[in-house]
N, C-alpha and C. Protein backbone atom coordinates (compact mmCIF):
# COMPACT_ATOMS: atom_id res chain seq x y z
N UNK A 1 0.85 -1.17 0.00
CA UNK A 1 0.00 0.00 0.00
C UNK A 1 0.89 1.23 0.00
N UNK A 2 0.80 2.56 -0.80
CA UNK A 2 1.55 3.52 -0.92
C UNK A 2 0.79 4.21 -0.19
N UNK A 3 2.08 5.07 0.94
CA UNK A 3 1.66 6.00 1.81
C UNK A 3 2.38 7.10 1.23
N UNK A 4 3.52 7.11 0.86
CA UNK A 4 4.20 8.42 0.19
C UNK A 4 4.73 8.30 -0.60
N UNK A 5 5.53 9.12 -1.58
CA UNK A 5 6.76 9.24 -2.33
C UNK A 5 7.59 10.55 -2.48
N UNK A 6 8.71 10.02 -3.11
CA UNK A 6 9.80 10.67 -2.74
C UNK A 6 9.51 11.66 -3.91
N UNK A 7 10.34 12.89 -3.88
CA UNK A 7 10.10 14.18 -4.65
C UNK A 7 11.28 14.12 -5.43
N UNK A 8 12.33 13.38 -5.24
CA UNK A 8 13.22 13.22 -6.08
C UNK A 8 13.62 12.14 -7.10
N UNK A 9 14.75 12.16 -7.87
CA UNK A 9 15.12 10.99 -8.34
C UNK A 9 16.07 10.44 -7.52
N UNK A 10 15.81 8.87 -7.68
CA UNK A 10 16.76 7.53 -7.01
C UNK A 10 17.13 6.91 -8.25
N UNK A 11 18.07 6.54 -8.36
CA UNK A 11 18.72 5.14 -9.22
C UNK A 11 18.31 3.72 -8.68
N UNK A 12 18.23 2.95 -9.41
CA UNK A 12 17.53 1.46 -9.02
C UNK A 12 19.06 1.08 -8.43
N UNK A 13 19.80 0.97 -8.52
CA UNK A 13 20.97 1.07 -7.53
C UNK A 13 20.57 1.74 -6.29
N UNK A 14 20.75 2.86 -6.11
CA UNK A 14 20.73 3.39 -4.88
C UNK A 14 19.28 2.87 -3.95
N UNK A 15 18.10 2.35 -5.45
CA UNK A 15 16.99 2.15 -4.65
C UNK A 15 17.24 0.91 -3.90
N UNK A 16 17.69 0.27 -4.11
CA UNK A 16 18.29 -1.84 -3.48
C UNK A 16 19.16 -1.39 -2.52
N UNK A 17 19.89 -0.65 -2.26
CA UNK A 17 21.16 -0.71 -1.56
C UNK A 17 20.22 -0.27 -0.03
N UNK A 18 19.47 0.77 -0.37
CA UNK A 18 18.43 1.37 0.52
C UNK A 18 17.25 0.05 0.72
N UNK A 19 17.27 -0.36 0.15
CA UNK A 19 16.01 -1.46 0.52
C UNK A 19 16.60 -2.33 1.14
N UNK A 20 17.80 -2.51 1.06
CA UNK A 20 18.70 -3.87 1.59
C UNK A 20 18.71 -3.69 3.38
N UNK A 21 18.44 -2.23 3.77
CA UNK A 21 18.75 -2.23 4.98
C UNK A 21 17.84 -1.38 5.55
N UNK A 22 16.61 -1.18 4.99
CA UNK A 22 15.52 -0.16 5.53
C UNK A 22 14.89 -0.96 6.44
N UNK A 23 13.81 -0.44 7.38
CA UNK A 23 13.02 -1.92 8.02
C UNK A 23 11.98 -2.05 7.65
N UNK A 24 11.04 -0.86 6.63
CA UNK A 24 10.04 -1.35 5.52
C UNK A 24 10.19 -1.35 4.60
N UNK A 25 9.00 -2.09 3.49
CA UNK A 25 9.28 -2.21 2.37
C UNK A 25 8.84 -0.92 2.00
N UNK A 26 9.47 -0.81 -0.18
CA UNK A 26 9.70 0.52 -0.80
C UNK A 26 9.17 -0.50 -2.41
N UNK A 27 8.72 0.26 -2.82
CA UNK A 27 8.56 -0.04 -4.22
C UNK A 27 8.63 0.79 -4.97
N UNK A 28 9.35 1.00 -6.04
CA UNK A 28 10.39 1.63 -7.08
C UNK A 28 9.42 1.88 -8.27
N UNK A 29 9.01 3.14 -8.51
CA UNK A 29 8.74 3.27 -10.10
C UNK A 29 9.56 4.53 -10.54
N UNK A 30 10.23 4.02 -11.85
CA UNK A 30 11.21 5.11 -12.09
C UNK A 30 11.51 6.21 -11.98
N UNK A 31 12.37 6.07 -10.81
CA UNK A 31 12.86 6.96 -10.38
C UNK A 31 12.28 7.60 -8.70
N UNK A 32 11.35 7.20 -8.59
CA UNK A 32 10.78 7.21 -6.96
C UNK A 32 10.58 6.00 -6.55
N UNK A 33 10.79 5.99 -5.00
CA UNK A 33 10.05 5.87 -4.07
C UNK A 33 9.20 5.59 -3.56
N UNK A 34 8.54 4.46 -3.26
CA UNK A 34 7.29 4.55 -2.48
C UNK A 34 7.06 3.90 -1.19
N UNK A 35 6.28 4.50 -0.27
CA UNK A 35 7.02 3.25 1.11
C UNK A 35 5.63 2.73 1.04
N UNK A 36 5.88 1.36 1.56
CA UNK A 36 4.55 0.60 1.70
C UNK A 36 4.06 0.50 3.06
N UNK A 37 2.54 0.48 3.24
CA UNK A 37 2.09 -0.07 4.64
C UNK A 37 1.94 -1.71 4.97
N UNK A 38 1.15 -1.95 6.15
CA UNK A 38 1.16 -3.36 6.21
C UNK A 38 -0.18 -3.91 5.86
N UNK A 39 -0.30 -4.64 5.44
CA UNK A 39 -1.69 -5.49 5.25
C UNK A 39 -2.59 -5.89 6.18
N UNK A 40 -3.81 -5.04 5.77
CA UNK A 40 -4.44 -5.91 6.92
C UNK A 40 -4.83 -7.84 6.69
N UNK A 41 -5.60 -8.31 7.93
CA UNK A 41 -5.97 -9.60 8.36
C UNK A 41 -6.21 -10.96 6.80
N UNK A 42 -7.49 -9.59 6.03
CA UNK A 42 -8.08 -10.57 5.12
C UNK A 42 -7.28 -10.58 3.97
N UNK A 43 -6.49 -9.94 3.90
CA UNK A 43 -5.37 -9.64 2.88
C UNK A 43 -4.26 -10.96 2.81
N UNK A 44 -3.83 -11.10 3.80
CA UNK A 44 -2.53 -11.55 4.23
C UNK A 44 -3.12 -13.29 4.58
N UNK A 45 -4.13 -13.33 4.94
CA UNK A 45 -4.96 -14.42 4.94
C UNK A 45 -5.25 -15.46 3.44
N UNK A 46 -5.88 -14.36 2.42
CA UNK A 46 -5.71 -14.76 1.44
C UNK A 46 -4.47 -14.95 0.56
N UNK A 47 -3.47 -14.19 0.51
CA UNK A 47 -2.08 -14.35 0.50
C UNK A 47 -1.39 -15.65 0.47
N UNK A 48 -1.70 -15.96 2.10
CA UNK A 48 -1.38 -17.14 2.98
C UNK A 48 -2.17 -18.80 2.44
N UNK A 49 -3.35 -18.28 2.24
CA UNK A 49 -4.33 -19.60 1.45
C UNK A 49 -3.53 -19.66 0.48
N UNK A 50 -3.06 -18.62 -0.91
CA UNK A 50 -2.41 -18.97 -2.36
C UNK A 50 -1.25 -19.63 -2.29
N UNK A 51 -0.19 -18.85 -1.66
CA UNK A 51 1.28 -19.68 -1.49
C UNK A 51 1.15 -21.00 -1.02
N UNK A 52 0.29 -21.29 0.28
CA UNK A 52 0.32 -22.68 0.53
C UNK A 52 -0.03 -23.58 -0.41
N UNK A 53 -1.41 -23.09 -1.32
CA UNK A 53 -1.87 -23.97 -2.17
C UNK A 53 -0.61 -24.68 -3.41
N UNK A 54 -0.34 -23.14 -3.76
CA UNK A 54 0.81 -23.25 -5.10
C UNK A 54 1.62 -23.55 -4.61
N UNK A 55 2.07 -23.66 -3.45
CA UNK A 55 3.58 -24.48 -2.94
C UNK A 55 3.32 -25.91 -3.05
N UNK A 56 2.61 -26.54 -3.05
CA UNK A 56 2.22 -27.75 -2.48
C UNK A 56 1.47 -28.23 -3.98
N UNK A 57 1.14 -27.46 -5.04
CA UNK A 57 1.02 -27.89 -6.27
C UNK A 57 2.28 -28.03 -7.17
N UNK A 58 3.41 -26.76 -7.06
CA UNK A 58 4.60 -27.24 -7.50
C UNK A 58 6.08 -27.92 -6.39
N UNK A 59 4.97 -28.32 -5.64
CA UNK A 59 6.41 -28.65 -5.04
C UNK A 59 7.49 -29.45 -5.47
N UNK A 60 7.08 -30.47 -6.45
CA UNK A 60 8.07 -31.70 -6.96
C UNK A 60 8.22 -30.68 -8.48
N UNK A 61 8.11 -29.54 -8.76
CA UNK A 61 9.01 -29.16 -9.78
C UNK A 61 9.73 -28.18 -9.36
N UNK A 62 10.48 -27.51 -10.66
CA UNK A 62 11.68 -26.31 -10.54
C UNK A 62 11.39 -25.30 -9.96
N UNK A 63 9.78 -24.70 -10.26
CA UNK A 63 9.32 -23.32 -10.11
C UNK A 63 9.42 -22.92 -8.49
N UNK A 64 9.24 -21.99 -8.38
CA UNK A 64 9.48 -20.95 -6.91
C UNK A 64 7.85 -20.50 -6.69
N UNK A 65 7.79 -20.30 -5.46
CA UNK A 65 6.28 -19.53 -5.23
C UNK A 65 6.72 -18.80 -4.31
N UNK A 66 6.59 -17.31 -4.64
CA UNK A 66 7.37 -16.35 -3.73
C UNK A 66 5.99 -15.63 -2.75
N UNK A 67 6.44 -15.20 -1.93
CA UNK A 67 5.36 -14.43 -1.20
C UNK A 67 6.04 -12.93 -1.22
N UNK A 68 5.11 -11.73 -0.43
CA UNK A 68 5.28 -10.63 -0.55
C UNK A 68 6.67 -9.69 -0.06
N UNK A 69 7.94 -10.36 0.31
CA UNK A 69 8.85 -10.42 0.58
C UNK A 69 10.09 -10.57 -0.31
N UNK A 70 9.67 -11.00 -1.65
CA UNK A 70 10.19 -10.82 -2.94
C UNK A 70 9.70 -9.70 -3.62
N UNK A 71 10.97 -9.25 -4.53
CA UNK A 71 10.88 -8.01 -5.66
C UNK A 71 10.75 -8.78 -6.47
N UNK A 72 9.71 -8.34 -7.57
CA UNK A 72 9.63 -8.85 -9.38
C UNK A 72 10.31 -6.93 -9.80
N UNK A 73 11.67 -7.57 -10.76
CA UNK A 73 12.40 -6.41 -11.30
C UNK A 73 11.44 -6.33 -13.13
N UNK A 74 11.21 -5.02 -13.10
CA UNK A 74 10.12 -5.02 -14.64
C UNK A 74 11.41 -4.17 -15.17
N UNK A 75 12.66 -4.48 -16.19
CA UNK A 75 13.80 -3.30 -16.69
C UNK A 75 12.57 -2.87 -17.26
N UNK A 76 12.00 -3.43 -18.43
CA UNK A 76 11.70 -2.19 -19.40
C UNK A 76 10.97 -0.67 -19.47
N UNK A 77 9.84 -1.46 -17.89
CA UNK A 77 9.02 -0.20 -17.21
C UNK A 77 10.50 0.67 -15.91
N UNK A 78 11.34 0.22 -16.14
CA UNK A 78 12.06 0.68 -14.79
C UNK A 78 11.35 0.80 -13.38
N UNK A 79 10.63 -0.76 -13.01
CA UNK A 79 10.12 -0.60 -11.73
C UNK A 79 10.38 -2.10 -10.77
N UNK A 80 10.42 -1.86 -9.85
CA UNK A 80 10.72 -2.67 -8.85
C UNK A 80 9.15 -3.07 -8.03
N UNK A 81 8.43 -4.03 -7.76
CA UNK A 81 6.96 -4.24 -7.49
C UNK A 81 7.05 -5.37 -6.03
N UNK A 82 6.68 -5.34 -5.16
CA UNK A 82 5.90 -6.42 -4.05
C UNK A 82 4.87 -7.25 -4.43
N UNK A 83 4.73 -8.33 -5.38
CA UNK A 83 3.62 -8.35 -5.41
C UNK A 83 3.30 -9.58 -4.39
N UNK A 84 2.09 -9.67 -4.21
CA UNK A 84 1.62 -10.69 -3.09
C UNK A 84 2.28 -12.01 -3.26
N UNK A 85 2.18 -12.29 -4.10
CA UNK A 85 2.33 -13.81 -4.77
C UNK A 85 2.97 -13.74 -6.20
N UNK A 86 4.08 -14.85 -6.33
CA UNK A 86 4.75 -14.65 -7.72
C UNK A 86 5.59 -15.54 -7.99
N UNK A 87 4.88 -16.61 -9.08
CA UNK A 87 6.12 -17.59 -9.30
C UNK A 87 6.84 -17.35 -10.18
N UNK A 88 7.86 -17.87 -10.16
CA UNK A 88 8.99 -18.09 -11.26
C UNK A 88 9.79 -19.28 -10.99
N UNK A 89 9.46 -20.17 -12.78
CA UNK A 89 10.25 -21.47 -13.07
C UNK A 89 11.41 -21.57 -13.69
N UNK A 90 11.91 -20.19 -14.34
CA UNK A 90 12.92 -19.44 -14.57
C UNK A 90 14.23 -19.72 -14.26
N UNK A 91 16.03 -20.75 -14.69
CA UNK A 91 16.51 -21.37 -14.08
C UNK A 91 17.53 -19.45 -13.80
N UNK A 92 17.26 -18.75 -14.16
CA UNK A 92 17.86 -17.19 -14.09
C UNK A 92 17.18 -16.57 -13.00
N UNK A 93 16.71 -17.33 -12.19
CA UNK A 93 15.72 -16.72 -11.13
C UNK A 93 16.04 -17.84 -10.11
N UNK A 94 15.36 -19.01 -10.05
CA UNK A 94 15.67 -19.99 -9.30
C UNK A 94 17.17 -20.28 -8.99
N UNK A 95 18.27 -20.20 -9.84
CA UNK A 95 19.41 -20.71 -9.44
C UNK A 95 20.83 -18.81 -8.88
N UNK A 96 19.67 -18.17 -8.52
CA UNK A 96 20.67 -17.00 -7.95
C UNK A 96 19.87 -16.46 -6.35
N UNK A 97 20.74 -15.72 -5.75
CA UNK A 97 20.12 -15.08 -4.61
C UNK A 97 20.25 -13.83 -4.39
N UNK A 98 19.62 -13.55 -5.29
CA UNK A 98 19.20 -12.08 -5.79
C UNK A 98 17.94 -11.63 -4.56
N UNK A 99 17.64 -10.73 -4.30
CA UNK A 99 16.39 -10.03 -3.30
C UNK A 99 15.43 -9.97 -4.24
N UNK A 100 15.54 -10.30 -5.79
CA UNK A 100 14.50 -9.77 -6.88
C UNK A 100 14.45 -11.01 -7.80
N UNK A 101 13.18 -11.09 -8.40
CA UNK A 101 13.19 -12.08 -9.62
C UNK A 101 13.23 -11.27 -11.20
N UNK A 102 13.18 -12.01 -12.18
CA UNK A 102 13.36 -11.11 -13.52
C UNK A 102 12.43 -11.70 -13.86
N UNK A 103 11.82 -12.91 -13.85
CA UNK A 103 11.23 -13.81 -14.85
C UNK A 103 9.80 -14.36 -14.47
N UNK A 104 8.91 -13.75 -13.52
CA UNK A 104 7.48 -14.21 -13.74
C UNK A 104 6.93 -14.88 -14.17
N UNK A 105 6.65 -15.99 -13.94
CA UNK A 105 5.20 -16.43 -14.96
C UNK A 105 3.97 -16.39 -14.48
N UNK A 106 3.61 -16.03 -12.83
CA UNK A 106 2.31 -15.63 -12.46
C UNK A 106 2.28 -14.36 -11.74
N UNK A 107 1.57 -13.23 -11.47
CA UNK A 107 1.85 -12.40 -10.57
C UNK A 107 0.42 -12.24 -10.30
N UNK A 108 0.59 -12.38 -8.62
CA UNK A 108 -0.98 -12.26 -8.02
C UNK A 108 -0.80 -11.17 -6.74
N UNK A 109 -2.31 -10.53 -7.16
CA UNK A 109 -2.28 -8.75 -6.14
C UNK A 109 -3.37 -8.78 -5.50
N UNK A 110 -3.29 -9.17 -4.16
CA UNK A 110 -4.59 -8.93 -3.48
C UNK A 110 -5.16 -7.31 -3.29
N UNK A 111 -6.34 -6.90 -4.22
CA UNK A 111 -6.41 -5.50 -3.91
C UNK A 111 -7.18 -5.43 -2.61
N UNK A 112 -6.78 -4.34 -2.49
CA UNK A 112 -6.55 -3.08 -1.17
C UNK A 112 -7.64 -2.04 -1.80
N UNK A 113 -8.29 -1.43 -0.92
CA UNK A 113 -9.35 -0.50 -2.02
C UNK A 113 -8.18 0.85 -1.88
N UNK A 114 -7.12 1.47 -1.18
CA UNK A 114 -6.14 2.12 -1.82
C UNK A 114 -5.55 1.96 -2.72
N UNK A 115 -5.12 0.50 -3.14
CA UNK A 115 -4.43 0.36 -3.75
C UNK A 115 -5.12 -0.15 -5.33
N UNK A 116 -6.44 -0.80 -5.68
CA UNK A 116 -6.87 -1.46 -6.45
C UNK A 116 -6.65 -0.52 -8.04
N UNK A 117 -7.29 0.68 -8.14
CA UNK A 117 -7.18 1.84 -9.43
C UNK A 117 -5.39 1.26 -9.62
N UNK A 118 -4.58 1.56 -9.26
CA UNK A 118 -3.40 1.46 -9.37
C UNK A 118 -2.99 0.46 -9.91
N UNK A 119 -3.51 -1.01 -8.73
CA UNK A 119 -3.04 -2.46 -9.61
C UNK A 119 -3.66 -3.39 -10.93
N UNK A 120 -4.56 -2.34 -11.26
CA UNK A 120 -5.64 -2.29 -12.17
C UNK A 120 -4.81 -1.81 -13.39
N UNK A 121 -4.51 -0.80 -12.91
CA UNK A 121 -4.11 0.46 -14.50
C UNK A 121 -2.73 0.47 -14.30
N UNK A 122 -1.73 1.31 -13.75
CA UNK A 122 0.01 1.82 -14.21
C UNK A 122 0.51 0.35 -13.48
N UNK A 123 0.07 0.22 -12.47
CA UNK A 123 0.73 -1.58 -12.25
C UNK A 123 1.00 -2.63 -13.33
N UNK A 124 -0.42 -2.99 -13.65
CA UNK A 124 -0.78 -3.98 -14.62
C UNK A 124 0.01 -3.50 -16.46
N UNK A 125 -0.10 -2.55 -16.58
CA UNK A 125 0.88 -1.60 -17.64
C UNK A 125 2.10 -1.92 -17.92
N UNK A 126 2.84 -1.58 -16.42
CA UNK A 126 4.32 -1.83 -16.26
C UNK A 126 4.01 -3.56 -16.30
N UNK A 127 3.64 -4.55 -15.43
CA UNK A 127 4.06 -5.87 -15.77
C UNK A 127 3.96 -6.36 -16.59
N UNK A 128 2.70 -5.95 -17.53
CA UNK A 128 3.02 -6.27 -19.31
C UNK A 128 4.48 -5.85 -19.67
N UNK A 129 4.99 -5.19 -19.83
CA UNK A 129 6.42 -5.61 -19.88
C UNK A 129 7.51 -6.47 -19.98
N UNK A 130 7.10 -7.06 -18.33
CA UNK A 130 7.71 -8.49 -18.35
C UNK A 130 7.69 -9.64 -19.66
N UNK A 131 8.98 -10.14 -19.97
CA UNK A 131 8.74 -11.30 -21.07
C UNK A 131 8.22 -12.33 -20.75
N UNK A 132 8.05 -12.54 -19.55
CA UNK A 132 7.62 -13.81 -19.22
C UNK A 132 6.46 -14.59 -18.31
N UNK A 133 5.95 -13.07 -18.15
CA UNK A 133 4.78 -12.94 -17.34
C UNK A 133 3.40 -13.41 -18.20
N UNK A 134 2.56 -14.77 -17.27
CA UNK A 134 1.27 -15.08 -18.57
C UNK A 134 0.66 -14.77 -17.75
N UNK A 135 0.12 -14.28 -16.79
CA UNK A 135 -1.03 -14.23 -15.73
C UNK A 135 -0.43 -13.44 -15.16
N UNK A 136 -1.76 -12.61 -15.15
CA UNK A 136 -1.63 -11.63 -13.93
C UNK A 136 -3.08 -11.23 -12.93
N UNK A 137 -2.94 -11.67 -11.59
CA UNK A 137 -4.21 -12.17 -10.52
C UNK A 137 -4.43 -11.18 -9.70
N UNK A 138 -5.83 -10.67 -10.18
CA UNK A 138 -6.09 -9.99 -9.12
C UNK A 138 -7.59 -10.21 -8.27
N UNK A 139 -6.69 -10.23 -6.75
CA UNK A 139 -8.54 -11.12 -5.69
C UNK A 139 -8.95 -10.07 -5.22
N UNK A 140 -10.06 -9.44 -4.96
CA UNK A 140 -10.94 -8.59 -4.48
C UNK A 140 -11.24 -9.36 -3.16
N UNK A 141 -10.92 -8.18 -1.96
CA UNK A 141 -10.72 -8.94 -0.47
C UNK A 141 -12.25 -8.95 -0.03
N UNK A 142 -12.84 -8.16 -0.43
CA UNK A 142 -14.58 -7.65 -0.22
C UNK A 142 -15.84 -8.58 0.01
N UNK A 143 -15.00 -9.53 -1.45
CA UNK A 143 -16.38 -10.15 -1.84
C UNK A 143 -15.54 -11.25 -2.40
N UNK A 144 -16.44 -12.31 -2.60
CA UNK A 144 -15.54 -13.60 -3.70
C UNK A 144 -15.50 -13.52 -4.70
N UNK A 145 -14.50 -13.10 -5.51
CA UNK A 145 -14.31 -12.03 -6.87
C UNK A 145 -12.84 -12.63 -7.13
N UNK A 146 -12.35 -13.37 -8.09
CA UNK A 146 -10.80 -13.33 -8.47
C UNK A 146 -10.43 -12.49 -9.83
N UNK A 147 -9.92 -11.92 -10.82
CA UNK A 147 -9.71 -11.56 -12.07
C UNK A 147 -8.27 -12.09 -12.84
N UNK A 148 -8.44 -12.99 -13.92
CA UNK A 148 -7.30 -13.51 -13.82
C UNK A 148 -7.15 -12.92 -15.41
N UNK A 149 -6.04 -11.79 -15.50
CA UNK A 149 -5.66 -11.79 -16.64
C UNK A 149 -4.28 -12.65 -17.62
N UNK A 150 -4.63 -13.42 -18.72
CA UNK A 150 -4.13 -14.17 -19.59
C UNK A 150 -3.18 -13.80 -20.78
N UNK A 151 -2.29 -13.99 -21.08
CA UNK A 151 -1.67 -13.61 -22.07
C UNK A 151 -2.07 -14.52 -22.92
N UNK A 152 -2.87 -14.32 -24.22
CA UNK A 152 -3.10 -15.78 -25.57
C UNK A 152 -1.82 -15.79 -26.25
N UNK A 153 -2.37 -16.40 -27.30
CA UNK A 153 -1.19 -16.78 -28.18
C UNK A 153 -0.63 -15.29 -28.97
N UNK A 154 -2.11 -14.50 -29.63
CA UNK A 154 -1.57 -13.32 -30.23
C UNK A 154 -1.23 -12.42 -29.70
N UNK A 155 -0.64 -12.86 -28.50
CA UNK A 155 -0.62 -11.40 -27.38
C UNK A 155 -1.20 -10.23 -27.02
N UNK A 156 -2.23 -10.69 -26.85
CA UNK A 156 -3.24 -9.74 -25.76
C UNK A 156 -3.37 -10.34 -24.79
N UNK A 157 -3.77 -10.07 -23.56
CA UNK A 157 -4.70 -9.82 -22.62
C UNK A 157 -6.00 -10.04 -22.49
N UNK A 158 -6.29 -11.01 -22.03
CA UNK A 158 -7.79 -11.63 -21.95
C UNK A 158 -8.26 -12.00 -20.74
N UNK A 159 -9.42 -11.11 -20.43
CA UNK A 159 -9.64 -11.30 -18.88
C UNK A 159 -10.74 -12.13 -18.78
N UNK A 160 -10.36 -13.01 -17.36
CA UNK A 160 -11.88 -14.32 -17.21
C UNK A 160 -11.73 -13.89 -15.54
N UNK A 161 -12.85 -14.22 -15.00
CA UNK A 161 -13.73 -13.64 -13.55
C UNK A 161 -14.11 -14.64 -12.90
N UNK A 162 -13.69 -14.97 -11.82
CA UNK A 162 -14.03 -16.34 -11.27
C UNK A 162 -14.74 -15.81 -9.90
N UNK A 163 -16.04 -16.10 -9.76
CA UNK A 163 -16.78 -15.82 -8.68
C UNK A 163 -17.03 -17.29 -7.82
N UNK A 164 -18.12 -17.10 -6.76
CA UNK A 164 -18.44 -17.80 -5.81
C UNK A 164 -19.30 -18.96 -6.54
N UNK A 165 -18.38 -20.52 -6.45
CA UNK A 165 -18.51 -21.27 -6.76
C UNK A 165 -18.03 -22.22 -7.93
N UNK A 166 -17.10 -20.94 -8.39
CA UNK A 166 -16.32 -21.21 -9.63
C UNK A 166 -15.43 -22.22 -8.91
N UNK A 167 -14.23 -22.46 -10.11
CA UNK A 167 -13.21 -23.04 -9.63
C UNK A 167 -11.81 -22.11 -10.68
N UNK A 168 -11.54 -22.01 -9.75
CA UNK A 168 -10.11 -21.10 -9.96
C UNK A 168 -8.65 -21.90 -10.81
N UNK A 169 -9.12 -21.51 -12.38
CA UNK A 169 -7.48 -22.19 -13.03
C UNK A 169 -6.43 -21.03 -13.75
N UNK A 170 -5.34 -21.30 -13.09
CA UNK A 170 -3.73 -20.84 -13.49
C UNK A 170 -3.21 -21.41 -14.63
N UNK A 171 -3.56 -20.82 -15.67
CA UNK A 171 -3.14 -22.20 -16.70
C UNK A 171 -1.50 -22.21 -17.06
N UNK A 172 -0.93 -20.62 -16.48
CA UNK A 172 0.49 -20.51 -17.04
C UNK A 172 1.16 -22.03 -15.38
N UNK A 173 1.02 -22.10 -14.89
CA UNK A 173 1.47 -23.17 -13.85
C UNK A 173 0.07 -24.49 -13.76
N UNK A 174 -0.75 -24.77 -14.68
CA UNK A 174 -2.13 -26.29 -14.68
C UNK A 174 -2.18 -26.09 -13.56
N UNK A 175 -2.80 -25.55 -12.73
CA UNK A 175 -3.11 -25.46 -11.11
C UNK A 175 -4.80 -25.35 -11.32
N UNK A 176 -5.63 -25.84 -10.67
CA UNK A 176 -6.97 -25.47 -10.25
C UNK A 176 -7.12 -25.49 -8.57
N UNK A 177 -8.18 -24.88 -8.14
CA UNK A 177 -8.88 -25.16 -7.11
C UNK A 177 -10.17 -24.15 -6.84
N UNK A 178 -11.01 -24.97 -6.08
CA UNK A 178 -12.73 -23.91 -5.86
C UNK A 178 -11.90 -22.89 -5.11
N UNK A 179 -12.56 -21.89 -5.78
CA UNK A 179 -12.43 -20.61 -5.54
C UNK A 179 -12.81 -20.29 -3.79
N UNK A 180 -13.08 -21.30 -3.57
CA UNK A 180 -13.45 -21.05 -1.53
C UNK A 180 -11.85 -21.36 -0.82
N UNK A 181 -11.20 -21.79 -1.58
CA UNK A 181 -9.91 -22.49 -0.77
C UNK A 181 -9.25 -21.44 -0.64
N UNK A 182 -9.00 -20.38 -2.05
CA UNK A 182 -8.62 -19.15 -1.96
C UNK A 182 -9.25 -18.22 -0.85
N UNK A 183 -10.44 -17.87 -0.36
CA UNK A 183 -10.90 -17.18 0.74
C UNK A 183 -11.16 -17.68 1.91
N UNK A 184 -10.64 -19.11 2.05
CA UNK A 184 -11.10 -19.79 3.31
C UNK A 184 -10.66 -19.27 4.27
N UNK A 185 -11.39 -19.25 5.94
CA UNK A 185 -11.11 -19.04 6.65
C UNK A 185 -10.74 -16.75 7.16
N UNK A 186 -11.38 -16.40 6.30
CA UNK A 186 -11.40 -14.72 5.86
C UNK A 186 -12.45 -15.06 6.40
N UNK A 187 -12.18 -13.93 7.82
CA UNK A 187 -13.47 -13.46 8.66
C UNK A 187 -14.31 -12.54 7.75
N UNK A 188 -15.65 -13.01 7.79
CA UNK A 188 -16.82 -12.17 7.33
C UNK A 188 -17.49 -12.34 6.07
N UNK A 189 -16.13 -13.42 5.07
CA UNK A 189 -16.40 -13.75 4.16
C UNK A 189 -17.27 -14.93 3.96
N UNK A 190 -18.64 -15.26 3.25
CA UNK A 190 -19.09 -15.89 3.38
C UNK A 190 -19.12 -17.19 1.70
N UNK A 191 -18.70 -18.32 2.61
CA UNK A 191 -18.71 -19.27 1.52
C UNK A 191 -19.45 -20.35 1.08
């Protein structure tokens, strides 16, 4: 969640060296700054439901399932991103220990109603970018709502909506599951 930014320019150098030793997180769009807040309950909950699931779907392969504690690096947008959830099967990702990945193939954003316009529009913008990004997930904490945008073959962007009762598929990682596993246990949410 962005609470401020900086009025100046940073170098993506100077921005890592500073992130390496700050005690919150910062997310980088060229050339600023941004400090993040913390998540609330149903956020971090749902978060917590995805990684476990996708850990435990790729566990016997290569791929990584990162949680919000990893950077996805976008060069071409010049931005540095948190996103909730983010794999990469990538052996340029998996075999270094970098604080950042390059190589995406899912990126999932639990919106925040601060944050949603944003991970909607100049977010979603910049991670088109990425070469290697096919999905990009966004869960609405509100209501049982997922949005999973697709990269096809002719490269666009094709969005499908998985509501209450659906069943939720990742096709860049063959993953399914009912869309309740994703909100389980989210006080207030009803399944």
């Amino acid at each position: 969640m962005v609470i401020s930014k900086n009025t100046f320019y940073i170098s993506p150098e100077e921005y890592l060296e500073g992130e390496r030793v700050s005690p919150i997180k910062h997310e980088y769009r060229r050339g600023h700054v941004y400090a993040m807040t913390g998540a609330k309950k149903p956020h971090i909950i749902i978060a917590s439901n995805l990684v476990r699931r996708l850990g435990n779907h790729l566990d016997n392969t290569d791929c990584l399932v990162l949680s919000s504690d990893i950077k996805v690096r976008l060069e071409e947008a010049n931005c540095y991103y948190y996103p909730d959830v983010a794999v990469t099967c990538d052996e340029r990702d998996t075999s270094t220990t970098e604080d950042f990945i390059l190589y995406p193939s899912l990126v999932v954003e639990v919106l925040s109603p601060s944050t949603a316009a944003f991970d909607r529009g100049d977010k979603f913008a910049d991670y088109q970018t990425s070469p290697s990004l096919q999905e990009y997930v966004l869960i609405t904490q509100s209501e049982i709502k997922i949005e999973c945008f697709r990269l096809n073959v002719e490269g666009n962007w094709v969005s499908q909506t998985y509501r209450q009762g659906d069943e939720l598929e990742l096709m860049s990682i063959d993953f399914r599951c009912p869309i309740a596993q994703v909100d389980q246990k989210v006080p207030g949410m009803v399944l």
